[in-house]
Protein backbone atom coordinates (compact mmCIF):
# COMPACT_ATOMS: atom_id res chain seq x y z
CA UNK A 1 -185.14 76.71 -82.86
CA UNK A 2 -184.23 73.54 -85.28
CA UNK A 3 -182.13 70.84 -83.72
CA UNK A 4 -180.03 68.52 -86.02
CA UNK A 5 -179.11 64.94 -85.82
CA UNK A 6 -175.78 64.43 -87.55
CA UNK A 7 -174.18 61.13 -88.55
CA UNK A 8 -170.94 60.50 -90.13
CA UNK A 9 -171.27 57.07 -91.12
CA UNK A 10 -167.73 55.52 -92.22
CA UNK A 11 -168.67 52.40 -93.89
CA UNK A 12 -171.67 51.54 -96.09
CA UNK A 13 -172.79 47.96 -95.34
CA UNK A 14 -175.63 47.07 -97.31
CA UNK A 15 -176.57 43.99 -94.56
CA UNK A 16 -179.55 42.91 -94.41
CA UNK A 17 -180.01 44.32 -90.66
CA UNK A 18 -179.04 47.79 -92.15
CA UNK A 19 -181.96 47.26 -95.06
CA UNK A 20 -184.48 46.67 -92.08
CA UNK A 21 -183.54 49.74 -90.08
CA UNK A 22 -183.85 52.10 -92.91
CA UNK A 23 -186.71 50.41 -93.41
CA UNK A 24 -188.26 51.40 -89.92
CA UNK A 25 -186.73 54.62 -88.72
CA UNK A 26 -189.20 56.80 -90.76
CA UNK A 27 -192.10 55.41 -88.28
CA UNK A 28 -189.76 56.23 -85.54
CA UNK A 29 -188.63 59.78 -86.68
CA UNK A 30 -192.86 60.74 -87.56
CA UNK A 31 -193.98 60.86 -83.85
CA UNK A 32 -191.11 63.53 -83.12
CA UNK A 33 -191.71 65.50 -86.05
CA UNK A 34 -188.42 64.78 -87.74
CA UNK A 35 -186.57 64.62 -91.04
CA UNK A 36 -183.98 63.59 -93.16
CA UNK A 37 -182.14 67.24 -94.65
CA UNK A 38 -179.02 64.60 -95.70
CA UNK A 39 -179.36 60.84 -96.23
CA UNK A 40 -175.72 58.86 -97.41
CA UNK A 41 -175.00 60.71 -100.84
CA UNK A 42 -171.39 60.88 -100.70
CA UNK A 43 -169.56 64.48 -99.48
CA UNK A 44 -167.92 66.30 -101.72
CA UNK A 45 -164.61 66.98 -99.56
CA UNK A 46 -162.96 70.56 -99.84
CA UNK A 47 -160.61 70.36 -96.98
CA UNK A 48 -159.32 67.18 -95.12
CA UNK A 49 -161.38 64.31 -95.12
CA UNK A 50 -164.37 62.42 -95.36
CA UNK A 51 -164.55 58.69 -95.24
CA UNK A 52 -168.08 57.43 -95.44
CA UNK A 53 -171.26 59.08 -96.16
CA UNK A 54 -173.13 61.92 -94.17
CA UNK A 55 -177.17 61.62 -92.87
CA UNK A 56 -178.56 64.83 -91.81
CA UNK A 57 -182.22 64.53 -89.73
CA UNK A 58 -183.90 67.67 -88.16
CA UNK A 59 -186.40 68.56 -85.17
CA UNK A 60 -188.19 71.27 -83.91
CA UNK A 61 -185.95 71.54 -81.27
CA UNK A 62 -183.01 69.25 -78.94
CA UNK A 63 -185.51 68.23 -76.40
CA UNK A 64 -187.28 66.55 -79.12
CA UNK A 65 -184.32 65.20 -80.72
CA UNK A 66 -183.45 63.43 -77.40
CA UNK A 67 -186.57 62.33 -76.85
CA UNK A 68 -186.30 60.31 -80.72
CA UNK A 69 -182.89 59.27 -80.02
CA UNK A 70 -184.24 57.82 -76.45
CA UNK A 71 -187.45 56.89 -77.22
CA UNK A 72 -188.12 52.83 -76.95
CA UNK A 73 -189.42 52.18 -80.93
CA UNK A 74 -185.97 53.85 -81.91
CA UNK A 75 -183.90 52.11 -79.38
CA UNK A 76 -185.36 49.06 -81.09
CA UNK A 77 -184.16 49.16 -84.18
CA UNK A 78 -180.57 51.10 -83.29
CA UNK A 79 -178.54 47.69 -82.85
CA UNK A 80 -179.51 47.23 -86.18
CA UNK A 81 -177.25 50.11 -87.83
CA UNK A 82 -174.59 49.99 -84.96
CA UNK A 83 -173.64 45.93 -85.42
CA UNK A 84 -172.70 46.84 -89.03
CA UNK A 85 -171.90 50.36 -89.75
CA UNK A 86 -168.93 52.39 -87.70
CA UNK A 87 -169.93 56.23 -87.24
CA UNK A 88 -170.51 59.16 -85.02
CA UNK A 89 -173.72 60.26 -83.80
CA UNK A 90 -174.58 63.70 -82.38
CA UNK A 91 -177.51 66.15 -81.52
CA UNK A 92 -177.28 69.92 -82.15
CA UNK A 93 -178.72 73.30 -81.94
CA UNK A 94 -179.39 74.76 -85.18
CA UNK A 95 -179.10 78.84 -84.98
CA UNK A 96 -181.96 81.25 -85.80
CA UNK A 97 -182.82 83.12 -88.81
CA UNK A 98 -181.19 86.51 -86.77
CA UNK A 99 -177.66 84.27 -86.19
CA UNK A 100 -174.63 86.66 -86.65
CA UNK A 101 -171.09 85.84 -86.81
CA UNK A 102 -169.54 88.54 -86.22
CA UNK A 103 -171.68 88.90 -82.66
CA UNK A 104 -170.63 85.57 -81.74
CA UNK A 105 -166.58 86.29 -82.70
CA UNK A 106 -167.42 89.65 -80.45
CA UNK A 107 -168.64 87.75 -77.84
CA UNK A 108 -165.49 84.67 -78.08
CA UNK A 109 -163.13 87.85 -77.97
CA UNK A 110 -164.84 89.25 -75.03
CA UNK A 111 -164.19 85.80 -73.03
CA UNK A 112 -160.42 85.73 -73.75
CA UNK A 113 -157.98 86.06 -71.07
């Protein structure tokens, strides 16, 4: 099952550091089989809000996201986003092609006291 990679970035630096890493973090995603779904276009906000810009990378599965996130070439470049940008950073599980709603509110109500 697909694992995701979601980053809500909340400023938009253009520093030169920032212009490296995006430079680099293609090479670092290819060994792990991932890719960008979302990169930075800005969110169009229906409810609430949404300072910042949204990136969007997905893997075959968490254990490979963690291994990207972990592995030493990405770990080399990271301080070079995190010095300049503020954000939020989290792996995932996507759901299957047979997810069902309705199962899963069945199976919340089922838990309630």
């Amino acid at each position: 099952m697909p694992a995701y990679g979601l980053a809500h970035l909340r400023s938009r630096r253009h520093h030169p550091d920032v212009l490296e890493y995006l430079r680099r973090i293609q090479d670092t995603l290819d060994p792990f089989r991932g890719r960008f779904v979302l990169h930075g276009p800005p969110a169009e906000v229906l409810e609430g809000s949404w300072p910042g810009s949204v990136v969007l990378i997905e893997f075959p599965d968490l254990d490979t996201a963690r291994a990207w996130y972990a592995s030493p070439a990405y770990q080399a470049i990271l301080r070079l986003r995190t010095d300049h940008i503020q954000g939020d950073v989290v792996l995932a599980d996507g759901v299957g092609p047979d997810y069902d709603p309705a199962a899963r509110a069945e199976k919340l109500r089922a838990e309630l006291p």
